[in-house]
C-alpha atoms as a PDB file:
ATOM      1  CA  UNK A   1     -93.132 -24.477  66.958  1.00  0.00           C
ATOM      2  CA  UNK A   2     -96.521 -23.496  68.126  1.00  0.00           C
ATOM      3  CA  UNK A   3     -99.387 -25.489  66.482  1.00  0.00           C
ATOM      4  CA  UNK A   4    -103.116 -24.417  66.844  1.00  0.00           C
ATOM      5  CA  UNK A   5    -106.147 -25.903  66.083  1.00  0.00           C
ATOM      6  CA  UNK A   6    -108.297 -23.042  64.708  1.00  0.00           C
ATOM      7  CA  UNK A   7    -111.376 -24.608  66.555  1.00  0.00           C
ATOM      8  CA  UNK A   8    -109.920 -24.821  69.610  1.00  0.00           C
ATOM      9  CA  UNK A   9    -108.936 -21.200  70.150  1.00  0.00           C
ATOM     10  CA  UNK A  10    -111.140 -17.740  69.988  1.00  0.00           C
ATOM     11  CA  UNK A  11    -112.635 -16.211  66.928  1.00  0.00           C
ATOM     12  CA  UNK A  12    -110.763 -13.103  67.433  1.00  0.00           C
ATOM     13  CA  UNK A  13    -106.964 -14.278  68.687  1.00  0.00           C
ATOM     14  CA  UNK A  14    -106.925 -16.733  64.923  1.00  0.00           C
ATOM     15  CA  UNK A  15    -108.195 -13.539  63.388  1.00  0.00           C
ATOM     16  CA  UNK A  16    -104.993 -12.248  65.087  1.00  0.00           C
ATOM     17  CA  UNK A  17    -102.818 -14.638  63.869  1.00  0.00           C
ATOM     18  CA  UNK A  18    -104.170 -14.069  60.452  1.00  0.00           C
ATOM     19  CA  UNK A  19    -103.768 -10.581  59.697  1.00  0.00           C
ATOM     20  CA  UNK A  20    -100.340 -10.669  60.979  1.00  0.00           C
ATOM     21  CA  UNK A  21     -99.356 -14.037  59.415  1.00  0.00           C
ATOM     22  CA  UNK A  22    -101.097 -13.179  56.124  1.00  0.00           C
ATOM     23  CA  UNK A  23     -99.222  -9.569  55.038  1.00  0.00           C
ATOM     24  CA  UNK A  24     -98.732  -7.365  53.299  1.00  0.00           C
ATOM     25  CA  UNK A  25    -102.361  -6.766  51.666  1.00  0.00           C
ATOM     26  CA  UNK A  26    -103.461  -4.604  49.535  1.00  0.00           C
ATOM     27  CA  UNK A  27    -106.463  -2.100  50.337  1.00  0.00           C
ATOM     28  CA  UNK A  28    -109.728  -1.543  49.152  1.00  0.00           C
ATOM     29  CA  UNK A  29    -111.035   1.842  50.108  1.00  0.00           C
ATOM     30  CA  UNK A  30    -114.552   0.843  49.221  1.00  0.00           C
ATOM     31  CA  UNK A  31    -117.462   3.609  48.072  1.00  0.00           C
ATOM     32  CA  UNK A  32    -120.824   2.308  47.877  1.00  0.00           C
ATOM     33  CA  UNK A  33    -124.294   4.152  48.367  1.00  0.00           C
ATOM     34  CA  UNK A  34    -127.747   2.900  49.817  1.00  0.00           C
ATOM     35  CA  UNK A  35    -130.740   2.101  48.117  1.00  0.00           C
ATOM     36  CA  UNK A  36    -132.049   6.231  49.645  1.00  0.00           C
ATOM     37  CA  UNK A  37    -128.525   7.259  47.739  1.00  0.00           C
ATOM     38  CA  UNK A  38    -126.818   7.730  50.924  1.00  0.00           C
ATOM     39  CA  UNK A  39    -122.722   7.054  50.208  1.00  0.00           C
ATOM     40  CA  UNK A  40    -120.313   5.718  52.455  1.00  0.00           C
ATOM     41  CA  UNK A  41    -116.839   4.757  52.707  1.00  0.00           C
ATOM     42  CA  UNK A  42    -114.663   2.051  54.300  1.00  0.00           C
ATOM     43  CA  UNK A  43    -111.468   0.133  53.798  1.00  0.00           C
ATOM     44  CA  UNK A  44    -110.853  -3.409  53.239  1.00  0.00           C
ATOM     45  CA  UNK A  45    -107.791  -5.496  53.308  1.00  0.00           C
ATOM     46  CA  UNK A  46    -109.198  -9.194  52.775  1.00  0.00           C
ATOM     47  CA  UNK A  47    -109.042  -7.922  48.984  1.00  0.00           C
ATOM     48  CA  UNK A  48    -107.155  -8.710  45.688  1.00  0.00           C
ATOM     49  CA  UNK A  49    -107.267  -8.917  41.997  1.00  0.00           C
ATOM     50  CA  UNK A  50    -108.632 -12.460  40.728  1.00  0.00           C
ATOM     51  CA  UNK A  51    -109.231 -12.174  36.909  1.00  0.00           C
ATOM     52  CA  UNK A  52    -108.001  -9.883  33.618  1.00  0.00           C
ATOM     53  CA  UNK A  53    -110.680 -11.003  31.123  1.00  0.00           C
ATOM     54  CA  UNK A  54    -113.190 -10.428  33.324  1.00  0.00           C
ATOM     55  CA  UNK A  55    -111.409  -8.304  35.045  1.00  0.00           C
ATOM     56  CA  UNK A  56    -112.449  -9.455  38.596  1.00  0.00           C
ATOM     57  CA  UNK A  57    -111.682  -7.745  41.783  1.00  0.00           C
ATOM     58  CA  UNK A  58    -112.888  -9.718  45.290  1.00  0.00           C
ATOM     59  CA  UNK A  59    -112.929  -7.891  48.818  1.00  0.00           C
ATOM     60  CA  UNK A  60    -114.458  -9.446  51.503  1.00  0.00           C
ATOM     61  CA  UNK A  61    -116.440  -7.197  54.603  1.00  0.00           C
ATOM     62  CA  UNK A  62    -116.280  -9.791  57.477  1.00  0.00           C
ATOM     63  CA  UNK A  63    -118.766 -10.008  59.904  1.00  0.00           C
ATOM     64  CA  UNK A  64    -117.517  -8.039  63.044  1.00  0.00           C
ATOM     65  CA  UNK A  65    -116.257 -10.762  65.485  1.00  0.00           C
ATOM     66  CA  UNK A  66    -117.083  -9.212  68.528  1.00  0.00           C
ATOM     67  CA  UNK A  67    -121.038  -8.714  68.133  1.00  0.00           C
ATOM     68  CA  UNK A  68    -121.671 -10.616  64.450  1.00  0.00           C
ATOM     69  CA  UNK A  69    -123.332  -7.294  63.047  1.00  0.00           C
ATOM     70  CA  UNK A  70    -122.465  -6.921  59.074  1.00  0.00           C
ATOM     71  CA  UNK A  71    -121.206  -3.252  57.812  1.00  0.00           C
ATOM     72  CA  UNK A  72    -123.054  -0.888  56.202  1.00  0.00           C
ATOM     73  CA  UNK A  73    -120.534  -1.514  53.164  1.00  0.00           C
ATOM     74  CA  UNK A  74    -121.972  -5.212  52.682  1.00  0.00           C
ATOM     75  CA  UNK A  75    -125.471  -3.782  53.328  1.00  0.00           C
ATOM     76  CA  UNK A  76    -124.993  -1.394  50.254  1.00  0.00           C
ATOM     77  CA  UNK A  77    -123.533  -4.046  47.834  1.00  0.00           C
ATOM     78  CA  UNK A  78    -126.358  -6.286  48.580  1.00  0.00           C
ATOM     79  CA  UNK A  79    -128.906  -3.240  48.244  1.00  0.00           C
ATOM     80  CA  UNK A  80    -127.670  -1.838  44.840  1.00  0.00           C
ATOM     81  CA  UNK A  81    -124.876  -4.176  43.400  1.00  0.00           C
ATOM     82  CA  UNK A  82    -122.196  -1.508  42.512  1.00  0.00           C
ATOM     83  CA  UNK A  83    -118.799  -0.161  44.300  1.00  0.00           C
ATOM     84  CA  UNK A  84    -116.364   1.798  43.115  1.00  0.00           C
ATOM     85  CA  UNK A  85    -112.957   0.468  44.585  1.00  0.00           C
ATOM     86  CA  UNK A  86    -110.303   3.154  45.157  1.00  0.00           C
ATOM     87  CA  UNK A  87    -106.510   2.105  45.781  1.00  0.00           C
ATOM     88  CA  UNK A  88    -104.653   3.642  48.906  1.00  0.00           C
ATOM     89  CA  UNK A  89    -101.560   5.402  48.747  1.00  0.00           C
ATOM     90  CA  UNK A  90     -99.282   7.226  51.272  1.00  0.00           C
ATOM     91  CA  UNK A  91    -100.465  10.528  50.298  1.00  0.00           C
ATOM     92  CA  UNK A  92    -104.119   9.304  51.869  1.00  0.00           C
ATOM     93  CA  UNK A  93    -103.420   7.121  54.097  1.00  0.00           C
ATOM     94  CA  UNK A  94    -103.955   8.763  57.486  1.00  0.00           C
ATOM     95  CA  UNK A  95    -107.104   9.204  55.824  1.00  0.00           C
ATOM     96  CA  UNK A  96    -108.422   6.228  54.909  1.00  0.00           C
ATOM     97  CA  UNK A  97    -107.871   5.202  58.490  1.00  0.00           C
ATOM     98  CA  UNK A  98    -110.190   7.846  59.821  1.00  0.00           C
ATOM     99  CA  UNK A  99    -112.684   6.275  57.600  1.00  0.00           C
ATOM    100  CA  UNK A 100    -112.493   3.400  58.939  1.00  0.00           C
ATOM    101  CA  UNK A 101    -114.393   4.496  62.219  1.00  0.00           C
ATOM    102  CA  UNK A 102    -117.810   2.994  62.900  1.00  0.00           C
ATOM    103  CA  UNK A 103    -120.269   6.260  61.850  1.00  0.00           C
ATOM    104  CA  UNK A 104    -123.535   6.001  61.711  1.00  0.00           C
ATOM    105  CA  UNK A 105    -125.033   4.719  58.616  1.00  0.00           C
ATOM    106  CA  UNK A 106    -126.075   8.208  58.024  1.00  0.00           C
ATOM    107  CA  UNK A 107    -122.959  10.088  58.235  1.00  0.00           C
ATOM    108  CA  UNK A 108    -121.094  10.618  55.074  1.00  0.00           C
ATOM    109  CA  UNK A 109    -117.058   9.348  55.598  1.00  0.00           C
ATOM    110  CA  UNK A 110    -115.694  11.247  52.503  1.00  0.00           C
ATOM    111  CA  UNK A 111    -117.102  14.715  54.951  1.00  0.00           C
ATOM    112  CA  UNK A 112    -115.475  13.302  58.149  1.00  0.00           C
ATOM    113  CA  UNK A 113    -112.157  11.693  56.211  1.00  0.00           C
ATOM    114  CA  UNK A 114    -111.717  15.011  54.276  1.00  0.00           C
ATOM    115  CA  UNK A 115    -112.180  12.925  51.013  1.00  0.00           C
ATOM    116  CA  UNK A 116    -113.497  14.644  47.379  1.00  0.00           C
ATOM    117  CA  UNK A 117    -116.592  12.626  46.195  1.00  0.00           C
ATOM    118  CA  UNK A 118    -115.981  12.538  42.414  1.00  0.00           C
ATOM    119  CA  UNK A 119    -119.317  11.653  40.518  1.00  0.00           C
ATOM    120  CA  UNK A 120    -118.044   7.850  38.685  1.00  0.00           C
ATOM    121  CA  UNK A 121    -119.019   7.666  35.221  1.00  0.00           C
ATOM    122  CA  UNK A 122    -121.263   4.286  35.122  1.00  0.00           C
ATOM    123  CA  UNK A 123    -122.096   3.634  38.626  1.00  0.00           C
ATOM    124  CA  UNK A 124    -124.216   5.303  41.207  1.00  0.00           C
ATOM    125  CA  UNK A 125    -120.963   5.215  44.034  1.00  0.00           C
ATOM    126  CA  UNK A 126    -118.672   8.071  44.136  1.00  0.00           C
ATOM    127  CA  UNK A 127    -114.874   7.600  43.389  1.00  0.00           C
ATOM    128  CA  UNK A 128    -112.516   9.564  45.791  1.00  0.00           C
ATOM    129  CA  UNK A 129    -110.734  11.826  43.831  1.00  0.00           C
ATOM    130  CA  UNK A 130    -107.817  11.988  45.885  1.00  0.00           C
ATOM    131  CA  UNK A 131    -107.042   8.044  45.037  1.00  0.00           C
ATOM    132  CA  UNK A 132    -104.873   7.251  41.983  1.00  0.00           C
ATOM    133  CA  UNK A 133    -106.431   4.518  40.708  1.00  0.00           C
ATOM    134  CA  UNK A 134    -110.135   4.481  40.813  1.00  0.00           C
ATOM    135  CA  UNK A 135    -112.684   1.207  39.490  1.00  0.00           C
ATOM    136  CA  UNK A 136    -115.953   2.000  39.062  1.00  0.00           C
ATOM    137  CA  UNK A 137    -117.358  -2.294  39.192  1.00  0.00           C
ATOM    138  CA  UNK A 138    -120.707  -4.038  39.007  1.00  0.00           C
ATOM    139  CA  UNK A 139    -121.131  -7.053  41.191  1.00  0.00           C
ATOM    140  CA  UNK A 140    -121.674 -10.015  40.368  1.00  0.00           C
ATOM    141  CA  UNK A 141    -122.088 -12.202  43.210  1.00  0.00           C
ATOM    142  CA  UNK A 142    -121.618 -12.296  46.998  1.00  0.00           C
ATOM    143  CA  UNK A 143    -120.934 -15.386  48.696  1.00  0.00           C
ATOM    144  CA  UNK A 144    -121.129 -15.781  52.458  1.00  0.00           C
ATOM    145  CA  UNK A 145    -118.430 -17.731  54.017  1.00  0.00           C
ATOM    146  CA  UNK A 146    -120.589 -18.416  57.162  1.00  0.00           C
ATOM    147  CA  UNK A 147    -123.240 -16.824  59.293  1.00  0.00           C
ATOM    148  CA  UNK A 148    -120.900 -16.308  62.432  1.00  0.00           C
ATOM    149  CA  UNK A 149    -118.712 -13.581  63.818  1.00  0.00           C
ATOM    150  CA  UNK A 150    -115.524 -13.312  61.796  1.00  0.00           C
ATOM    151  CA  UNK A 151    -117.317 -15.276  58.611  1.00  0.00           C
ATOM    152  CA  UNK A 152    -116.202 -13.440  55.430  1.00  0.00           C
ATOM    153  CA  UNK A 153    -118.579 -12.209  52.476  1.00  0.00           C
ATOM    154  CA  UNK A 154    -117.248 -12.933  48.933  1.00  0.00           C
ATOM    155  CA  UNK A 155    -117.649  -9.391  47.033  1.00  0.00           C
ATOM    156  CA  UNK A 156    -117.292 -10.516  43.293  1.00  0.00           C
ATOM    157  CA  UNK A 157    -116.874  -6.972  41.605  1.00  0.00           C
ATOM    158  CA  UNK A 158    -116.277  -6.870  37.535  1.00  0.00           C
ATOM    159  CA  UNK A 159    -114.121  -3.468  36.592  1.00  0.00           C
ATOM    160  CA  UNK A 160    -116.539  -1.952  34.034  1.00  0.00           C
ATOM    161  CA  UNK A 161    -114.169   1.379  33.976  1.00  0.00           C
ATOM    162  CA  UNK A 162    -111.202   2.592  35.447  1.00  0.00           C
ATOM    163  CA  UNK A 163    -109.486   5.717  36.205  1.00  0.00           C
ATOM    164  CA  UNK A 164    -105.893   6.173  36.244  1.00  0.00           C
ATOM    165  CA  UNK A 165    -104.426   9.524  37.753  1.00  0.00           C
ATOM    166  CA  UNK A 166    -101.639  10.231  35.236  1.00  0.00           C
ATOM    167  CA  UNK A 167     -99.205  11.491  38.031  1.00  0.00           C
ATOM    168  CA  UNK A 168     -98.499   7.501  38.607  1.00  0.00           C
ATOM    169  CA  UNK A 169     -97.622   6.919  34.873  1.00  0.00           C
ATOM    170  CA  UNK A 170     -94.548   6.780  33.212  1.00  0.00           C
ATOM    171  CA  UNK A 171     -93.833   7.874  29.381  1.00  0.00           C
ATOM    172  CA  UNK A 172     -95.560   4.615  28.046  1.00  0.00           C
ATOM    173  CA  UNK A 173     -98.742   5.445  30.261  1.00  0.00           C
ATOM    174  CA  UNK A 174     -97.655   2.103  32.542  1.00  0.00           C
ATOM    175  CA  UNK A 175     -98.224   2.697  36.150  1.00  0.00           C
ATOM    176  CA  UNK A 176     -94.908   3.634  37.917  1.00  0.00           C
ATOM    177  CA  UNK A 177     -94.974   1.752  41.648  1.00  0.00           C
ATOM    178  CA  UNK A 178     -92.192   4.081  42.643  1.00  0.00           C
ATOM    179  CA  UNK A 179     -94.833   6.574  41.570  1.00  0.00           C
ATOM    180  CA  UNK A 180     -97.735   5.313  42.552  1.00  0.00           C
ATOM    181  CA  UNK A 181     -96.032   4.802  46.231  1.00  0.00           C
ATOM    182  CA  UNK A 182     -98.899   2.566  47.590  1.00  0.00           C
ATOM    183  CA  UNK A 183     -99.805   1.132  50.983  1.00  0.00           C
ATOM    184  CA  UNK A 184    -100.818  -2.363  52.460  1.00  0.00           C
ATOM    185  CA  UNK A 185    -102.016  -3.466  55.654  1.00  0.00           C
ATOM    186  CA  UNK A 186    -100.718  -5.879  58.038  1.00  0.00           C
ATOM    187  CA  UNK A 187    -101.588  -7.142  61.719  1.00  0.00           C
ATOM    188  CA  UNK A 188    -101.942  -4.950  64.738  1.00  0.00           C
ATOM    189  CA  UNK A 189    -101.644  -1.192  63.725  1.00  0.00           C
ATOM    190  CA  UNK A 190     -98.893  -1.935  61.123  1.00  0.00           C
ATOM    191  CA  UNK A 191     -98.856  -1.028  57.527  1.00  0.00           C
ATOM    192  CA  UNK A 192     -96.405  -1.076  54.969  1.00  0.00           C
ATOM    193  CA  UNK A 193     -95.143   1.358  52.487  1.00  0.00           C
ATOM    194  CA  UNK A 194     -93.939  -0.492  49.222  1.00  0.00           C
ATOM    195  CA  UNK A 195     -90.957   1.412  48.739  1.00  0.00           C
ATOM    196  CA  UNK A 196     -90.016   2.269  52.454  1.00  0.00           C
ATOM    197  CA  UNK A 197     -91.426  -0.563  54.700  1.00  0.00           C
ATOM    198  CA  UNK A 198     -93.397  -0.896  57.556  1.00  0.00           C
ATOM    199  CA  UNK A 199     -94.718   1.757  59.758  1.00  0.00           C
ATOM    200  CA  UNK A 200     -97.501   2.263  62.464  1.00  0.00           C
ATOM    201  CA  UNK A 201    -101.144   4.198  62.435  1.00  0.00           C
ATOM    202  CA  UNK A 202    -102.870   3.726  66.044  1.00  0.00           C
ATOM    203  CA  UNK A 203    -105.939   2.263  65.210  1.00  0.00           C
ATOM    204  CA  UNK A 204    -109.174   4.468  65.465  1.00  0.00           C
ATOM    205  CA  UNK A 205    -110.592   5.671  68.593  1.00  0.00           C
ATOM    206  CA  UNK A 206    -113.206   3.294  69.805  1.00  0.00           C
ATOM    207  CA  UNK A 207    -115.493   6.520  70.015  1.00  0.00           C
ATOM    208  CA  UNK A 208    -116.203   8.671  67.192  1.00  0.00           C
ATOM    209  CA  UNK A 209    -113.379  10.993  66.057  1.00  0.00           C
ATOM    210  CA  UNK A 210    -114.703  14.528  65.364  1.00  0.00           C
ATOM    211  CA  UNK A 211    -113.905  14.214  61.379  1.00  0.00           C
ATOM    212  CA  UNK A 212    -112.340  16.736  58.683  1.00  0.00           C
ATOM    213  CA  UNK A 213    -115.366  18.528  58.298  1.00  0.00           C
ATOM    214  CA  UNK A 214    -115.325  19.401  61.806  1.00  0.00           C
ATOM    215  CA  UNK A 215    -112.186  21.229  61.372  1.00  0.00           C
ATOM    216  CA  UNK A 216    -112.232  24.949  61.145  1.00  0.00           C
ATOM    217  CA  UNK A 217    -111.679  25.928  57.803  1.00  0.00           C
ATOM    218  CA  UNK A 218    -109.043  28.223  58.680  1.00  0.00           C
ATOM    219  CA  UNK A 219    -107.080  25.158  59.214  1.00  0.00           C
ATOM    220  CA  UNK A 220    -108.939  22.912  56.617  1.00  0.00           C
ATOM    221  CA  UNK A 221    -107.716  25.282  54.256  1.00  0.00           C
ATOM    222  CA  UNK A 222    -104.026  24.964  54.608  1.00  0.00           C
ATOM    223  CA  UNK A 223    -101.728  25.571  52.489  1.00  0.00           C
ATOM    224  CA  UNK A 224     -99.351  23.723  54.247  1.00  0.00           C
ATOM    225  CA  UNK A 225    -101.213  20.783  56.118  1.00  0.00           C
ATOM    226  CA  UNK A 226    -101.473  17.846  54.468  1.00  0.00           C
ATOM    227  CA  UNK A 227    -104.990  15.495  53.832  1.00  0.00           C
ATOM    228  CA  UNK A 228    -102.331  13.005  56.271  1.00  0.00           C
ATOM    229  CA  UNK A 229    -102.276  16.147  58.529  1.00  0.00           C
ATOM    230  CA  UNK A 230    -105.997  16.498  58.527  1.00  0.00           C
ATOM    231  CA  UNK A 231    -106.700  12.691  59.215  1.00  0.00           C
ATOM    232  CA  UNK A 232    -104.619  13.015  62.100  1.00  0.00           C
ATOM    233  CA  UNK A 233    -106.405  16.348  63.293  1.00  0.00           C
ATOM    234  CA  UNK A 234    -109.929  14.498  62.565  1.00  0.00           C
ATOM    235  CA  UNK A 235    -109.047  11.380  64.549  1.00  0.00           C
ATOM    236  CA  UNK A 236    -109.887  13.092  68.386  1.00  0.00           C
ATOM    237  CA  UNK A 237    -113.082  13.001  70.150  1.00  0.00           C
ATOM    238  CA  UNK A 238    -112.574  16.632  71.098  1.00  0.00           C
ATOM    239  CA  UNK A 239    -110.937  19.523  70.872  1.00  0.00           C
ATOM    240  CA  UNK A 240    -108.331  20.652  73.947  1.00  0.00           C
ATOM    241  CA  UNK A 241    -110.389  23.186  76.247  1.00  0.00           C
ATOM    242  CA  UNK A 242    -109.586  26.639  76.608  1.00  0.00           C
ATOM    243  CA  UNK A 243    -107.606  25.808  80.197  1.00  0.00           C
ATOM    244  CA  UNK A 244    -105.627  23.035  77.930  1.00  0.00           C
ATOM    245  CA  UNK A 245    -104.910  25.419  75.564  1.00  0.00           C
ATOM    246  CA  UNK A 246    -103.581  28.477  78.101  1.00  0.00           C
ATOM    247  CA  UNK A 247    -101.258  26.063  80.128  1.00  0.00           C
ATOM    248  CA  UNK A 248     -99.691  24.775  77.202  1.00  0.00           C
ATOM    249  CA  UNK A 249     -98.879  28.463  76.152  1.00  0.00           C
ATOM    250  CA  UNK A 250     -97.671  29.579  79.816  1.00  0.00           C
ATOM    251  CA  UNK A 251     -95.430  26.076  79.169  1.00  0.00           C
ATOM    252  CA  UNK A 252     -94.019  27.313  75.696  1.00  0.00           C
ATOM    253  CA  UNK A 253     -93.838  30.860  75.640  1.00  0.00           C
ATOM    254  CA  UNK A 254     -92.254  30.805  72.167  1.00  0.00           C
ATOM    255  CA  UNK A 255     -95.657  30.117  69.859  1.00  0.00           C
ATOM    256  CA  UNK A 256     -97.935  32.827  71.817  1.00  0.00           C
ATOM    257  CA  UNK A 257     -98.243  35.392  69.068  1.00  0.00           C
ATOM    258  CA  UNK A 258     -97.441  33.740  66.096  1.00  0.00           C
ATOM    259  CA  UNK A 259     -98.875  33.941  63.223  1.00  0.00           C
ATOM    260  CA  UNK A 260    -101.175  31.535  61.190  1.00  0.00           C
ATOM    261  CA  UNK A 261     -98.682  30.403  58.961  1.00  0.00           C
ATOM    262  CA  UNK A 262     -96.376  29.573  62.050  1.00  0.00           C
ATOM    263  CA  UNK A 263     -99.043  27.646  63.395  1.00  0.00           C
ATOM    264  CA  UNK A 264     -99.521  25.216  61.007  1.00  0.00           C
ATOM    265  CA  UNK A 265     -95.969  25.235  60.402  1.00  0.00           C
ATOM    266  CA  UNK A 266     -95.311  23.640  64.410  1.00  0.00           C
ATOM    267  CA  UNK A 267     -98.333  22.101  63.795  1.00  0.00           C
ATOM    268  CA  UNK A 268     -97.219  20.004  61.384  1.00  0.00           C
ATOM    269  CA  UNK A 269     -93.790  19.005  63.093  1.00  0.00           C
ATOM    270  CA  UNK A 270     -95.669  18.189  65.941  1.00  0.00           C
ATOM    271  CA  UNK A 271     -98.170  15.552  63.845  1.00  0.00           C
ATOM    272  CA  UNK A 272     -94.900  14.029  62.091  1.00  0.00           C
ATOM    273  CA  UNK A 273     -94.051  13.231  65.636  1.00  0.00           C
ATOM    274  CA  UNK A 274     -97.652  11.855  66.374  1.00  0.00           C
ATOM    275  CA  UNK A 275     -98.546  14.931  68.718  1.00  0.00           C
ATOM    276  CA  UNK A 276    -101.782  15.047  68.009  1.00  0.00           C
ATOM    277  CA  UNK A 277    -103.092  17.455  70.718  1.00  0.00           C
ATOM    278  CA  UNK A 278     -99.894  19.696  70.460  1.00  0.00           C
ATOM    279  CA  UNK A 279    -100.527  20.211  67.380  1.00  0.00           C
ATOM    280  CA  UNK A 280    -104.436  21.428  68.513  1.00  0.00           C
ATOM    281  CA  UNK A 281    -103.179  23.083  71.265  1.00  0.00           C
ATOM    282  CA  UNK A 282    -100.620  25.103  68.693  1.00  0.00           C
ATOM    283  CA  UNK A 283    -103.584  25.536  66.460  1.00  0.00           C
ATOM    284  CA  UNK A 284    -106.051  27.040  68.730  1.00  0.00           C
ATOM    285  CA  UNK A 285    -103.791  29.657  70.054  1.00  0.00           C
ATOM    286  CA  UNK A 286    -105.503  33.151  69.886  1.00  0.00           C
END
């Protein structure tokens, strides 16, 4: 058996050994806004229901281990003391990755993670209408775990309203899980499905994936892409080149003149297989 010290080994391999030790957990896709009304988006897994009278939900922005900066998320929450909290499923969860990636505290992640801003009903955040639960909170405290990298921040949210997508409910308006089909995180670039298991999303780029909203709306407007499509699409730093584009046609003959609808149709296979830049290269075919 391998015993550790947690003091005598670095910050970010026990982080390692947490996430993966510590799993499934569920995921906060977090919406808060600035104190200029400036929204932003981000998921957290170090979150969980604690209380049903108050109903209490806790999520926890850590302090990034490698440079001890805070996010803008814990910024927000200590600016205006309100998130809305919005439950991940597998219909968004190629999504919800993108918006994980560092923007600028000026760029909007519900633009770049092809996310709906729905207007909440007693908060100043913005629920994401594609999510189907949604929990518009006030918070009530934040406790800091520590002032080093890797130190969590205690988010004490109270549900003041909640919105339920009635999709996900059976006859007796009880949330169905088969239904509500939602995903959790676990270590490295695993998730897990509820009803299915685990599966992989590669983490991120490092740099800054061009976004949804950078996405022609030709394409943006599919009828047959999904928003997992479209996350996948968003998540490169650029688009293949014209040369890319013309060698991968001379290689496969069989998509030059197609049609739109063909486009996204081979498109698609080729994301369900991970292809990302096939399924650009497909896409930008004149």
């Amino acid at each position: 058996m391998l015993t550790i010290n947690p003091n005598n080994i670095p910050t970010a391999k026990l982080h390692a050994y947490l996430l993966s030790a510590i799993a499934p957990r569920p995921i906060a896709l977090a919406s808060t806004i600035d104190a200029n009304g400036n929204p932003n988006l981000s998921p957290f897994s170090f979150f969980n229901v604690f209380s049903a009278n108050p109903p209490i939900l806790i999520f926890s922005p850590a302090r990034r281990v490698r440079n001890n900066t805070i996010k803008h998320t814990l910024e927000n929450v200590l600016e205006t003391k309100e998130v809305v909290i919005n439950v991940v499923n597998h219909a968004i969860v190629q999504q919800m990755s993108l918006s994980s990636t560092e923007y600028a505290k000026d760029i909007n992640e519900f633009d770049k993670a092809g996310f709906t801003m729905l207007k909440s009903d007693v908060v100043l955040p913005f629920r994401v209408a594609e999510s189907p639960v949604q929990f518009e909170c006030r918070v009530n405290d934040i406790i800091s775990l520590g002032k080093d990298g890797g130190a969590g921040n205690l988010v004490i949210c109270e549900v003041i309203k909640l919105h339920i997508h009635t999709a996900v409910l059976d006859e007796n308006d009880a949330i169905d899980q088969k239904k509500l089909d939602l995903v959790s995180r676990a270590g490295g670039s695993f998730y897990s499905r509820a009803k299915l298991g685990f599966f992989e999303i590669p983490k991120p780029i490092s740099t800054l994936g061009i976004g949804v909203d950078a996405i022609p709306n030709e394409i943006k407007n599919s009828t047959i892409l999904t928003g997992n499509n479209l996350g996948l699409l968003g998540n490169v730093e650029a688009l293949p080149n014209k040369n890319d584009v013309n060698k991968f046609c001379e290689e496969n003959p069989q998509f030059v003149g197609i049609n739109s609808t063909k486009k996204h149709i081979f498109a698609k296979e080729f994301l369900e297989k991970n292809d990302v830049l096939s399924a650009w290269k497909v896409l930008l075919i004149n």
